[in-house]
Structures are given as structure tokens and as C-alpha cells.
C-alpha atoms as a PDB file:
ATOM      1  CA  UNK A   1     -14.807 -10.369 -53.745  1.00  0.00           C
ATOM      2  CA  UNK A   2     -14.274 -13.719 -55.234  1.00  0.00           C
ATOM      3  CA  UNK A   3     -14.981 -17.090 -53.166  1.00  0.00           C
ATOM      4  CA  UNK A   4     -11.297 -17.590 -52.368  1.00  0.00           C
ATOM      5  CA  UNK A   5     -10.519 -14.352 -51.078  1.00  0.00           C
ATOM      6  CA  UNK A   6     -13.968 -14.312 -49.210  1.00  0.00           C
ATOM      7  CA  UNK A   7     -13.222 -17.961 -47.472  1.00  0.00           C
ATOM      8  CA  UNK A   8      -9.704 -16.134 -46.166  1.00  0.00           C
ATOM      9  CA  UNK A   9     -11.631 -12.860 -45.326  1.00  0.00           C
ATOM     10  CA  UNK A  10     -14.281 -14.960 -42.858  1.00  0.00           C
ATOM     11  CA  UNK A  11     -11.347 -17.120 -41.309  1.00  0.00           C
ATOM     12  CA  UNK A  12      -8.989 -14.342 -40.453  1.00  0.00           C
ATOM     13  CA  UNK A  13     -12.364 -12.158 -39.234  1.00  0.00           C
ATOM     14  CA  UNK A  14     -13.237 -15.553 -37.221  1.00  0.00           C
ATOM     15  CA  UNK A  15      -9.845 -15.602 -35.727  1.00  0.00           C
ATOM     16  CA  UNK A  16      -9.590 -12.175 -34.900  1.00  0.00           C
ATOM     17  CA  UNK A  17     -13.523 -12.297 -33.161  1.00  0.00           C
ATOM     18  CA  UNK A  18     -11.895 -15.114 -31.188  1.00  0.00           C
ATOM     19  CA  UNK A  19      -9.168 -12.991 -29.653  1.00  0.00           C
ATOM     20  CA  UNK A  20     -11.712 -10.913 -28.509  1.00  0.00           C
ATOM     21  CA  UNK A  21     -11.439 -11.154 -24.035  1.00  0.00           C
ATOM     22  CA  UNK A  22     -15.547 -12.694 -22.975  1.00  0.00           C
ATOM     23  CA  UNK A  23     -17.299 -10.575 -20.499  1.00  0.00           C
ATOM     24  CA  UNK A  24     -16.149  -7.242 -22.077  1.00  0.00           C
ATOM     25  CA  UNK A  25     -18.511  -4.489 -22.267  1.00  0.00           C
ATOM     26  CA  UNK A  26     -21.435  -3.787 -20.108  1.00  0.00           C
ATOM     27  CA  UNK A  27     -23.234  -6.173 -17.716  1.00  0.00           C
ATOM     28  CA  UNK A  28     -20.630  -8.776 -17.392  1.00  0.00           C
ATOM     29  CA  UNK A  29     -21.502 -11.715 -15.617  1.00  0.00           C
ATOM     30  CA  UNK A  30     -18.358 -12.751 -14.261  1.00  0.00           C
ATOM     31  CA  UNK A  31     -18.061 -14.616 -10.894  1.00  0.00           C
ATOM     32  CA  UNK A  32     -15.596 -13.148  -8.714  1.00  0.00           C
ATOM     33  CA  UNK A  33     -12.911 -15.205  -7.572  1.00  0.00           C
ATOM     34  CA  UNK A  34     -12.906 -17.790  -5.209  1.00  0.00           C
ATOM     35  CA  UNK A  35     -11.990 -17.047  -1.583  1.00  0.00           C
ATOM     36  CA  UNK A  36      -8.474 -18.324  -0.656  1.00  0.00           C
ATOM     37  CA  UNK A  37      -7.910 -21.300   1.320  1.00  0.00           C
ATOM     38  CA  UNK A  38      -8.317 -21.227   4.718  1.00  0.00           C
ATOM     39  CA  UNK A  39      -4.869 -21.571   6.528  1.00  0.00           C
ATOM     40  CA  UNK A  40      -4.621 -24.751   8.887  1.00  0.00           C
ATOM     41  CA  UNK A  41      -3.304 -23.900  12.422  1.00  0.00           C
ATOM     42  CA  UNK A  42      -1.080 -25.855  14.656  1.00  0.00           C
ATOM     43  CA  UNK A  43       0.356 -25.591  18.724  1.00  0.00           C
ATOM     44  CA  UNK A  44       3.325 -24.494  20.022  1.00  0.00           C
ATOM     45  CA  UNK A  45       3.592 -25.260  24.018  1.00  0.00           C
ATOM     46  CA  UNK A  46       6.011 -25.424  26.611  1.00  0.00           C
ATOM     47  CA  UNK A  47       5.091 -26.192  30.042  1.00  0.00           C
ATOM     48  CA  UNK A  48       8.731 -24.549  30.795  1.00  0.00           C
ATOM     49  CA  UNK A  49       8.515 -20.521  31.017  1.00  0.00           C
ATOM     50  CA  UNK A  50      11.168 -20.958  33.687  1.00  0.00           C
ATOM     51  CA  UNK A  51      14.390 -18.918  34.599  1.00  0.00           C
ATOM     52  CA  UNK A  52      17.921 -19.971  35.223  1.00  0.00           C
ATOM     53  CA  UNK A  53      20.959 -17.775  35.907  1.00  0.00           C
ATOM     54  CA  UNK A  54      24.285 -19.218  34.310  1.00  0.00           C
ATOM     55  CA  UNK A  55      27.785 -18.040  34.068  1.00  0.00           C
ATOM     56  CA  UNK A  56      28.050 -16.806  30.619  1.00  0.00           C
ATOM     57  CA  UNK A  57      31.233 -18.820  30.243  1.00  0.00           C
ATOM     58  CA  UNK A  58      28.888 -21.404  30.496  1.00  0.00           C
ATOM     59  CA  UNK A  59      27.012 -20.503  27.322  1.00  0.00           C
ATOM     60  CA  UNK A  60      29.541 -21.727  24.737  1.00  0.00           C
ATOM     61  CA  UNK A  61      27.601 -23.494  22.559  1.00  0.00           C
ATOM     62  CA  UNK A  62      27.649 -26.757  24.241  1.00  0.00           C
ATOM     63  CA  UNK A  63      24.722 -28.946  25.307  1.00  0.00           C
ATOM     64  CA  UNK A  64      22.082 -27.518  27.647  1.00  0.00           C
ATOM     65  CA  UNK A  65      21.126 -29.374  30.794  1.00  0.00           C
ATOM     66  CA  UNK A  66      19.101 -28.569  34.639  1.00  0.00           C
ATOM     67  CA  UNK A  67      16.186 -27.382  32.927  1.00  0.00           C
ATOM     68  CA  UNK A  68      13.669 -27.498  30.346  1.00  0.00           C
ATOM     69  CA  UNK A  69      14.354 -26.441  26.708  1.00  0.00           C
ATOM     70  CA  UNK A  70      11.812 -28.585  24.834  1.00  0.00           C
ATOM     71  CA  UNK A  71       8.485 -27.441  22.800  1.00  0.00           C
ATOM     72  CA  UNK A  72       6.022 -29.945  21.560  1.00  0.00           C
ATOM     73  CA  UNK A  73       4.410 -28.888  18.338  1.00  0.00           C
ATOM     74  CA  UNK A  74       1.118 -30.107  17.122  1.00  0.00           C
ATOM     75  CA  UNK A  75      -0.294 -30.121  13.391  1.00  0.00           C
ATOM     76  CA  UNK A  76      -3.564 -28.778  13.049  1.00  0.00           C
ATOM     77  CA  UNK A  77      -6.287 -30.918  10.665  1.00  0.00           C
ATOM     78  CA  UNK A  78      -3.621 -30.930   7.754  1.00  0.00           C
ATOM     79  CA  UNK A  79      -0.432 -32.697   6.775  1.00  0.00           C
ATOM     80  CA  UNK A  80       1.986 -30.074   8.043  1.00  0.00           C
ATOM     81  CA  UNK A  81       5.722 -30.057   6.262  1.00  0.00           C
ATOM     82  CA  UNK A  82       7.793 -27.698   8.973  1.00  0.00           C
ATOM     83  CA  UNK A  83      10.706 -25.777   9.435  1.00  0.00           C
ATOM     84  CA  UNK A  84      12.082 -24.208  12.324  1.00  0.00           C
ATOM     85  CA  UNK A  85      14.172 -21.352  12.225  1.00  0.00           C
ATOM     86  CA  UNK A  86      16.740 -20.041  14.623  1.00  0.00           C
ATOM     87  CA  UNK A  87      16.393 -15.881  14.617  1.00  0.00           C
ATOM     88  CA  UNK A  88      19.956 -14.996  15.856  1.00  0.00           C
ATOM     89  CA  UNK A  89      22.881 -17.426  15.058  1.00  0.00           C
ATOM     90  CA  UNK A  90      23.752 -18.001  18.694  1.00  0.00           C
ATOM     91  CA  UNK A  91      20.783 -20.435  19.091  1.00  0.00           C
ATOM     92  CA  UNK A  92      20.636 -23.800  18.003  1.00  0.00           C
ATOM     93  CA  UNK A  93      17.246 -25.932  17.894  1.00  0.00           C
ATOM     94  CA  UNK A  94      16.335 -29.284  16.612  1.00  0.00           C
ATOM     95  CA  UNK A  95      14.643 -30.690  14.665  1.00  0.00           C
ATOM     96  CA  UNK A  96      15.491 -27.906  12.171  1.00  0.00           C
ATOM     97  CA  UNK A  97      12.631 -29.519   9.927  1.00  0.00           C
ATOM     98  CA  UNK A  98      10.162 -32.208   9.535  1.00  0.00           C
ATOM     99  CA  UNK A  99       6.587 -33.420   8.808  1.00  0.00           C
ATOM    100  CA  UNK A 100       4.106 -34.414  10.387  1.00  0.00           C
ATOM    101  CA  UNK A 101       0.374 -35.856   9.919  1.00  0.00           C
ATOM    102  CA  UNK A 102      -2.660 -34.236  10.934  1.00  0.00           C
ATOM    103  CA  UNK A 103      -3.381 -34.104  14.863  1.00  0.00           C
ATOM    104  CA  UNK A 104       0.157 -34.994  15.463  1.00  0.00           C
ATOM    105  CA  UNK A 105       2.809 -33.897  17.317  1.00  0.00           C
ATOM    106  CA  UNK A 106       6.923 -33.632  17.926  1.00  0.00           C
ATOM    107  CA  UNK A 107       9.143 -32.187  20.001  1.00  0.00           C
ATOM    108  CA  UNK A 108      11.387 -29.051  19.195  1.00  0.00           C
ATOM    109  CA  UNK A 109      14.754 -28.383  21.265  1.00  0.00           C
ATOM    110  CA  UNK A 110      17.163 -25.958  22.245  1.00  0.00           C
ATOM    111  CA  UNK A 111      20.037 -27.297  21.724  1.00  0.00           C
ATOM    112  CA  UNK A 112      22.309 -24.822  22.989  1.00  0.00           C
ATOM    113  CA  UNK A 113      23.384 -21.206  23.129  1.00  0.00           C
ATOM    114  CA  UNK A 114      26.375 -19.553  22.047  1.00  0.00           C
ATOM    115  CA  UNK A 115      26.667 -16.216  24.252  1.00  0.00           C
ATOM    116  CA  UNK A 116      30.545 -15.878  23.454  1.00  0.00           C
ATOM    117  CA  UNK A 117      30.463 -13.088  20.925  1.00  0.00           C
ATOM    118  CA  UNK A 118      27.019 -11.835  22.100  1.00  0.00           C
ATOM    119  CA  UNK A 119      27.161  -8.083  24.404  1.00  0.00           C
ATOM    120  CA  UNK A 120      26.544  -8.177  27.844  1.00  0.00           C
ATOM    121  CA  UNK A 121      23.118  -6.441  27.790  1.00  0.00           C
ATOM    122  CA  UNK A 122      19.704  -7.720  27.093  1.00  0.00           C
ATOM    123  CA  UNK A 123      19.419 -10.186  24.014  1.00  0.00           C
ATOM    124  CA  UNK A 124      16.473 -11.672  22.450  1.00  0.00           C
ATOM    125  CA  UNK A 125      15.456 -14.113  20.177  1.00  0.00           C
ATOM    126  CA  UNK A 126      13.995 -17.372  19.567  1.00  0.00           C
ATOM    127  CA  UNK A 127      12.858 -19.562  16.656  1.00  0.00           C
ATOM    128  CA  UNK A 128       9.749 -19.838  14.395  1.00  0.00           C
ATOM    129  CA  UNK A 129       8.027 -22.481  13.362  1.00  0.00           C
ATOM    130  CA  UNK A 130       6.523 -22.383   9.689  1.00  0.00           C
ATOM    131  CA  UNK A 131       4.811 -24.480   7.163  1.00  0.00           C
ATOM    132  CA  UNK A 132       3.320 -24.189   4.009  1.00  0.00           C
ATOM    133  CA  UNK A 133      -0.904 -23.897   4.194  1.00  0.00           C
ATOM    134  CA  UNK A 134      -0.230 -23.098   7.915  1.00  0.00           C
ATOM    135  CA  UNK A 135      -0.732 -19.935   9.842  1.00  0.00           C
ATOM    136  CA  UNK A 136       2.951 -18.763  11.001  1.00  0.00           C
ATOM    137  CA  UNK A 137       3.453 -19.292  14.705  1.00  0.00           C
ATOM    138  CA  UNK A 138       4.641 -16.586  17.186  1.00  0.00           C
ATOM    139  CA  UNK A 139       8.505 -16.567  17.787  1.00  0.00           C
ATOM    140  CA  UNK A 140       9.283 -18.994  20.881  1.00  0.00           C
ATOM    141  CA  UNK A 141      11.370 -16.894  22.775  1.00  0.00           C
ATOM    142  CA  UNK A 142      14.500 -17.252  24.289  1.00  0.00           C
ATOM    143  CA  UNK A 143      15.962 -13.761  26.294  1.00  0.00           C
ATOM    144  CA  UNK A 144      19.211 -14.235  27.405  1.00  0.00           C
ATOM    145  CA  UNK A 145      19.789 -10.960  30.268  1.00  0.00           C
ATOM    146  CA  UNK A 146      24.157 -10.767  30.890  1.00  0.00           C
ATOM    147  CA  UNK A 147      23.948  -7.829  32.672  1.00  0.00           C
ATOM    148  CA  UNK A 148      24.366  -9.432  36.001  1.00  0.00           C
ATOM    149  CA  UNK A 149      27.638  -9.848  37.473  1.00  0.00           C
ATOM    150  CA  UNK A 150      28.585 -12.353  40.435  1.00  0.00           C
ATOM    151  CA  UNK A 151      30.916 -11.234  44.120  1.00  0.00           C
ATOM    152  CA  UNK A 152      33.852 -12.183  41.371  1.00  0.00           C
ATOM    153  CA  UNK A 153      33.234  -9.789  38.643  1.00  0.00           C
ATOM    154  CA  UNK A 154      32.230 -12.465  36.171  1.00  0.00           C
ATOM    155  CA  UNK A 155      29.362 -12.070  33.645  1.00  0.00           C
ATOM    156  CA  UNK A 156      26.395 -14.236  34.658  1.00  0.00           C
ATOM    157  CA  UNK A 157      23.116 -14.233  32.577  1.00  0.00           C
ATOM    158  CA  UNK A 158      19.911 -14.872  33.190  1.00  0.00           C
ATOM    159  CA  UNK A 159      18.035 -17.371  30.460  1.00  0.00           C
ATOM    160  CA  UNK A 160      14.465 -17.010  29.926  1.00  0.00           C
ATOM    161  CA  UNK A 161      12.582 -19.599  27.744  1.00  0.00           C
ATOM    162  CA  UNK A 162       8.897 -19.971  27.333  1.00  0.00           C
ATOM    163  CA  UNK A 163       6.014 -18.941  24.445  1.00  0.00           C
ATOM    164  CA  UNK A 164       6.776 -15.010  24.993  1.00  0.00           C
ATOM    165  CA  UNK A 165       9.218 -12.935  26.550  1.00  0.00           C
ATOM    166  CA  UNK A 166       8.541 -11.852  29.581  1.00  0.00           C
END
């Protein structure tokens, strides 16, 4: 093979070698992958958990007053960039997002509740509370029971709100 041609040969062969994956074959030494990050956790508390009975004409989206409908939530040992999320459209919470430094903390309301369009039977939701490099936090709950009626006929409802349905 003449010099030229050889030069070519041992650079392409060189290339090719180089394309080669490391740690094939037998006996690798390959570290395994690092762990993933531990996940920061935060509060959720109410020192609600308390019980009201309303006419349902009452729940028409407009403000909520006579009892407690605030949460404080607390960031854990990280910054913690949240957002809270109403799980049926008949709720409405503030702040709807927000961040916060390390140890913390802020208040998250109910705003109101929209029964209007909802049946008159058992209804549950709430709203989560997420961030990312945080644990997810349980849904705050909010059950809203209009299967009560009053000496009139009309639809009352009892409102729950606390950390967990009852």
C-alpha cells in the first residue's frame, strides 16, 4: 500500500475505533447513575375543617363570608415556584400562583363557589398545590352535600372545607 493511501487507511480506521461506545464488552466499569434529587416538601394547613349549611341559591359564585376559607402554605428548605389548581370549575381560589422563599409562607383562598349548574347530590373537590422540585400536596378538599332541603322545599347544602374530606 503506498504512504498516501496508508495515511487515509490509519485515519479512517482511527475514526471508525473512535465511534466505538467505552465500557463495551466484559467487565465494564461503569458507575451507575446518580440517585435523583430528593424532592423538597412544603405545608398545607387550615385550622378551619368546619361545616356550614347554605342555601344553594346562595352559592352563585359570589364572595364567601361567616367562615373560614383560607390555607396557609409553607415552602419547605427550597425556593418553591407554585401553582394552585382548582379540580372542578365551580371553585375559585387565590392566589392561583406564586413563589415563595425557603421557610416561607402565604395564604391560599376560596374565593367562592359556583353550585348553580352543579346536581343536588354529593360533590367533591378541592385544589392542589404543586411546584416544581416539590413533593405534590394532597387535594384540599372542599365537599359541597345539596341533598338537604329546608320546611320550604329549597335546596340547602352543606359546605365542608378542611385538609380531607370527611
Amino acid at each position: 500500500m503506498k504512504q498516501g493511501c496508508r495515511s487515509i487507511f490509519v485515519m479512517v480506521l482511527t475514526w471508525l475505533v473512535s465511534l466505538v461506545p467505552q465500557g463495551c464488552g466484559g467487565g465494564s466499569s461503569a458507575a451507575p447513575p446518580p440517585p435523583p434529587p430528593q424532592l423538597a416538601t412544603s405545608q398545607v394547613r387550615t385550622g378551619c375543617g368546619e361545616t356550614i349549611v347554605l342555601a344553594k341559591s346562595q352559592l352563585n359564585g359570589g364572595p364567601l363570608t361567616g367562615f373560614c376559607t383560607a390555607w396557609a402554605l409553607t415552602a419547605g428548605n427550597a425556593l418553591m415556584q407554585f401553582t394552585v389548581a382548582a379540580t372542578g370549575s365551580w371553585l375559585t381560589v387565590s392566589p392561583t400562583f406564586g413563589t415563595l422563599p425557603a421557610g416561607q409562607s402565604t395564604g391560599i383562598g376560596l374565593l367562592s363557589i359556583d353550585a348553580t349548574s352543579l346536581p343536588n347530590t354529593v360533590n367533591r373537590g378541592g385544589f392542589t398545590v404543586s411546584a416544581p422540585g416539590y413533593q405534590d400536596n394532597t387535594v384540599i378538599a372542599v365537599e359541597l352535600d345539596c341533598t338537604l332541603t329546608d320546611l320550604k322545599g329549597n335546596t340547602l347544602c352543606k359546605v365542608y372545607l378542611g385538609s380531607s374530606v370527611p
